[in-house]
N, C-alpha and C. Protein backbone atom coordinates (compact mmCIF):
# COMPACT_ATOMS: atom_id res chain seq x y z
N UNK A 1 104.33 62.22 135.65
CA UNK A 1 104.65 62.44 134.24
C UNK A 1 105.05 63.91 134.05
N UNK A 2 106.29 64.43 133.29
CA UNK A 2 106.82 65.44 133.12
C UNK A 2 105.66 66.02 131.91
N UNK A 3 105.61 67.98 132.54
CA UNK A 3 104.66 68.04 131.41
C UNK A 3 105.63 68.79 130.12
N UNK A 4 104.65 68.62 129.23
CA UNK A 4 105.03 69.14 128.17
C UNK A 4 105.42 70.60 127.51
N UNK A 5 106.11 70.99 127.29
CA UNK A 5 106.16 72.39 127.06
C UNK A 5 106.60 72.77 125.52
N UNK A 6 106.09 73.82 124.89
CA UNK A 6 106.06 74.11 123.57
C UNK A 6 107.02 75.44 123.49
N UNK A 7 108.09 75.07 122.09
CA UNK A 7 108.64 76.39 121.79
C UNK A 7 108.49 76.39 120.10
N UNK A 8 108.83 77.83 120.04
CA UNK A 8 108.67 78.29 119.09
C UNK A 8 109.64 79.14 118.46
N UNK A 9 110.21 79.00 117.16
CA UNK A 9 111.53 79.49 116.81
C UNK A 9 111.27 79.87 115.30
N UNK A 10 111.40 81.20 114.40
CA UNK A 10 111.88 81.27 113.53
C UNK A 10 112.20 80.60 112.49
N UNK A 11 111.96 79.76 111.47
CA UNK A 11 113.12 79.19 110.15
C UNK A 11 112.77 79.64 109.05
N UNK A 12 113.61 79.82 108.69
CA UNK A 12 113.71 80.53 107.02
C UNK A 12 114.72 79.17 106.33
N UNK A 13 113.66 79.41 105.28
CA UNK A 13 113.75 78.02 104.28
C UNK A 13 114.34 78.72 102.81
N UNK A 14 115.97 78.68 102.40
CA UNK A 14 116.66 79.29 101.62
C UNK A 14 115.99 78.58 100.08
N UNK A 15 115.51 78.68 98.89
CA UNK A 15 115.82 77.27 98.12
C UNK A 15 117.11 77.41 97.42
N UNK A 16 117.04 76.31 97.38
CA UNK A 16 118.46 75.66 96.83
C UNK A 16 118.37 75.70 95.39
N UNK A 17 119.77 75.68 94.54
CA UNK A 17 119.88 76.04 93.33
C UNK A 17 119.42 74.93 92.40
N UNK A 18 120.40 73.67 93.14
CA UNK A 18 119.43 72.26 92.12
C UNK A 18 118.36 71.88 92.58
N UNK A 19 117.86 71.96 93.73
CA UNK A 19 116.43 71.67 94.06
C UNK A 19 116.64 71.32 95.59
N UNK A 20 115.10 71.72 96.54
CA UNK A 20 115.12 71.60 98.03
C UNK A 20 115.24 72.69 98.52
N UNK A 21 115.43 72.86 99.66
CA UNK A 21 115.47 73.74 101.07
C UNK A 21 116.54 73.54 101.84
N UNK A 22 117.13 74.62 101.79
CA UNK A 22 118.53 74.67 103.04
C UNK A 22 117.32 75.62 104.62
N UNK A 23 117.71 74.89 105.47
CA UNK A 23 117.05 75.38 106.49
C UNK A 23 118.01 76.57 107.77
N UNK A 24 117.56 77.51 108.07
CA UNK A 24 118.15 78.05 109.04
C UNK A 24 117.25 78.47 110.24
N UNK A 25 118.11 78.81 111.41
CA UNK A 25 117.21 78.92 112.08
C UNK A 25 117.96 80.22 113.25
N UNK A 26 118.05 81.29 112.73
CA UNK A 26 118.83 82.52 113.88
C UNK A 26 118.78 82.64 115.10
N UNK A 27 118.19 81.75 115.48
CA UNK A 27 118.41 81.65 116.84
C UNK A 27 119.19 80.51 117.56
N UNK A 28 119.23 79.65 116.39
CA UNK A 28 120.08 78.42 116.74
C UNK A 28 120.90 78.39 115.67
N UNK A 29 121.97 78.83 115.33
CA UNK A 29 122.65 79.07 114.42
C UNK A 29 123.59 77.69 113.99
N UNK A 30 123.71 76.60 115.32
CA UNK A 30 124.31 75.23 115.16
C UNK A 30 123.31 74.84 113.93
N UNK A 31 122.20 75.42 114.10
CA UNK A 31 121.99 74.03 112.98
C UNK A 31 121.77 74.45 111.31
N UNK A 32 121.95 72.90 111.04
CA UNK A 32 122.42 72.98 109.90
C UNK A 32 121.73 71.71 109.00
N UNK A 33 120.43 71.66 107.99
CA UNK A 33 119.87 70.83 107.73
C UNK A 33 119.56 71.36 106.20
N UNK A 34 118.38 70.68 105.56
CA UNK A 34 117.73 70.87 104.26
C UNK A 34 116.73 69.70 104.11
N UNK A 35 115.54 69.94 103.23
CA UNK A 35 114.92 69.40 102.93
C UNK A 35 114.84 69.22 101.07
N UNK A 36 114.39 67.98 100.49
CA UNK A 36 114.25 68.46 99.16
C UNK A 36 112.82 68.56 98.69
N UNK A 37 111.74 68.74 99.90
CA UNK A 37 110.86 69.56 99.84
C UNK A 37 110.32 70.35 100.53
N UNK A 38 109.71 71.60 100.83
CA UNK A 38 109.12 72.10 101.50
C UNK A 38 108.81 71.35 102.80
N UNK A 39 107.89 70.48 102.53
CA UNK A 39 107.56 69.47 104.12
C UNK A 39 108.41 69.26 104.36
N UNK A 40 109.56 68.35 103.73
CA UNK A 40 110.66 67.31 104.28
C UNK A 40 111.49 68.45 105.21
N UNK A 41 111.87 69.56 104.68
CA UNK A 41 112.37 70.70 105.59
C UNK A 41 111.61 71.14 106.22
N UNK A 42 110.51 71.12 106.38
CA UNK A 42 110.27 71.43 107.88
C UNK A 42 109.96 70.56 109.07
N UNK A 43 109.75 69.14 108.78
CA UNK A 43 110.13 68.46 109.07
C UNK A 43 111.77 68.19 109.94
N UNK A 44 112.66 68.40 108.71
CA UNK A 44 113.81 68.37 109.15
C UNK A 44 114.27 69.61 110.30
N UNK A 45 113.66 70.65 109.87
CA UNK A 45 113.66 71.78 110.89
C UNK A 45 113.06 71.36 112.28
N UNK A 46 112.05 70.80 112.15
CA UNK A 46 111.66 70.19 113.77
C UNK A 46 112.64 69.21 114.04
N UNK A 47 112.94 68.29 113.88
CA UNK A 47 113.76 67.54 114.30
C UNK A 47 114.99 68.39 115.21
N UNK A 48 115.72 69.04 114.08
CA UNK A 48 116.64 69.31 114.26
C UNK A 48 116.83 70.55 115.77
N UNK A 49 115.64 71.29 115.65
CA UNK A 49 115.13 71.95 116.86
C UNK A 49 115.15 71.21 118.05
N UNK A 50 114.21 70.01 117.98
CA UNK A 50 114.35 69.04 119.04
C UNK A 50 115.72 68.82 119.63
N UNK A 51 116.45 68.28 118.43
CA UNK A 51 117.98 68.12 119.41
C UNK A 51 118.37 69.07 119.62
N UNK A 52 118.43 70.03 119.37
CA UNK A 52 119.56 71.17 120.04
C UNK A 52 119.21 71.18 121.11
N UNK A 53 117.76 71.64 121.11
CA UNK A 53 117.00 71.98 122.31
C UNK A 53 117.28 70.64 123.61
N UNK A 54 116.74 69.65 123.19
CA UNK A 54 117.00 67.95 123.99
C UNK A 54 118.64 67.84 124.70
N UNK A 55 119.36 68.54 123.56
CA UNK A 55 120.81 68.76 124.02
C UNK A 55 121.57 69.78 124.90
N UNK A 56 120.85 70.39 125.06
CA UNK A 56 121.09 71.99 125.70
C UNK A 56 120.29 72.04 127.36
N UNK A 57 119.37 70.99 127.17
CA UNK A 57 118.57 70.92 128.63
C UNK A 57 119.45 69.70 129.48
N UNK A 58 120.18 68.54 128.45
CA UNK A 58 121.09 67.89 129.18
C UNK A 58 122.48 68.65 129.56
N UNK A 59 122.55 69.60 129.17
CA UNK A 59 123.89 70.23 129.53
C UNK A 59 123.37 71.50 130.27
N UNK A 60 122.31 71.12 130.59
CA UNK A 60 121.71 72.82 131.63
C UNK A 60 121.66 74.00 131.06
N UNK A 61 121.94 74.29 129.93
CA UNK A 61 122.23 75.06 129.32
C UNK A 61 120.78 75.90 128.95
N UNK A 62 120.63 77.01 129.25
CA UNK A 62 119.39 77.50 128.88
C UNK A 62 118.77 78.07 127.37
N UNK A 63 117.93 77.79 127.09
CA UNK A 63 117.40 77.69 125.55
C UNK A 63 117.55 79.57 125.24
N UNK A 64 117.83 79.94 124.08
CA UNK A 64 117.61 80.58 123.67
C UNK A 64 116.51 81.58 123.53
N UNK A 65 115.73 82.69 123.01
CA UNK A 65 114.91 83.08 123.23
C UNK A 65 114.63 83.26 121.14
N UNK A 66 113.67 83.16 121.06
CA UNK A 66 113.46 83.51 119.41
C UNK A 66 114.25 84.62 118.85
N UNK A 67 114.43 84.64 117.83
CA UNK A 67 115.06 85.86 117.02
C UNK A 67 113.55 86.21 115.95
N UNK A 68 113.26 87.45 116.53
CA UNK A 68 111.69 87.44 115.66
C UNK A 68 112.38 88.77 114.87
N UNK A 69 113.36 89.25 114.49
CA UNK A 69 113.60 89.95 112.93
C UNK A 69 114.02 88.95 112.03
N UNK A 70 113.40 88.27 111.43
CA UNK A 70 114.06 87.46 110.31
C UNK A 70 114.20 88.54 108.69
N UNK A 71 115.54 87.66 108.54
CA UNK A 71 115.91 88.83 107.37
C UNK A 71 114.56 88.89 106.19
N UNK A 72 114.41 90.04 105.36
CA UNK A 72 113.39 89.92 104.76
C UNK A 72 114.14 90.15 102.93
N UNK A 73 113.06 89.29 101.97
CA UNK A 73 113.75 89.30 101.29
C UNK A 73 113.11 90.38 99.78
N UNK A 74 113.39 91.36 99.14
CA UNK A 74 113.18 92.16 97.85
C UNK A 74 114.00 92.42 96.82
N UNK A 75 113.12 92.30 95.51
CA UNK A 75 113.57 92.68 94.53
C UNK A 75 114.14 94.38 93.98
N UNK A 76 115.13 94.74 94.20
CA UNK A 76 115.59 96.03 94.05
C UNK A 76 116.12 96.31 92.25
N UNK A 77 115.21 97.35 92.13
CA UNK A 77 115.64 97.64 90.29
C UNK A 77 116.52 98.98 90.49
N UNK A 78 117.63 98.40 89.49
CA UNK A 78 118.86 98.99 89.40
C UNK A 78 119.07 99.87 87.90
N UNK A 79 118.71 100.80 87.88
CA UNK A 79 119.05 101.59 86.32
C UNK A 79 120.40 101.80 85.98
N UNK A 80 121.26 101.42 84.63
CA UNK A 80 122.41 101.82 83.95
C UNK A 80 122.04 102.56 82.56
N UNK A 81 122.86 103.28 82.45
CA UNK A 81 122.72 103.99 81.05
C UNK A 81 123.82 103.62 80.37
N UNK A 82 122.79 102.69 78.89
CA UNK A 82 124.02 102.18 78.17
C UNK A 82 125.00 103.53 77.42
N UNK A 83 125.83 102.76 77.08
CA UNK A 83 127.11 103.39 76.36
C UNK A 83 126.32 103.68 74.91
């Protein structure tokens, strides 16, 4: 029996304007998913990990390594002086 091996990748969960989760993942930049909830996207984020990954070991292709700067996100206050 082949053993099992665990990876671990990055996703940043965008929300979406009418509702849900656009999923990304910088280290695998093919993919391309969403959830319209929190779980369901990450959910969908595993999945979607799986195949790349499932797809990339049938083509020999060696996996990626994490992208551990994920962009970070702040509120910046901007002063104008009215007219």
């Amino acid at each position: 029996m082949a053993a099992i091996e665990d990876y671990q990748y990055t996703v940043i969960f965008e929300p979406l304007e009418a509702s849900g989760y656009q999923v990304i993942v910088p280290a695998l930049p093919e993919i391309i998913t969403a959830g319209r909830t929190l779980k369901e996207a990450r959910r969908m984020a595993r999945d979607a990990i799986r195949c790349a990954l499932e797809g990339m070991a049938k083509e020999k292709v060696p996996f990626p390594g994490d992208i551990s700067k994920a962009p970070r996100a702040e509120k910046i206050r901007v002063s104008l002086k009215a007219d």
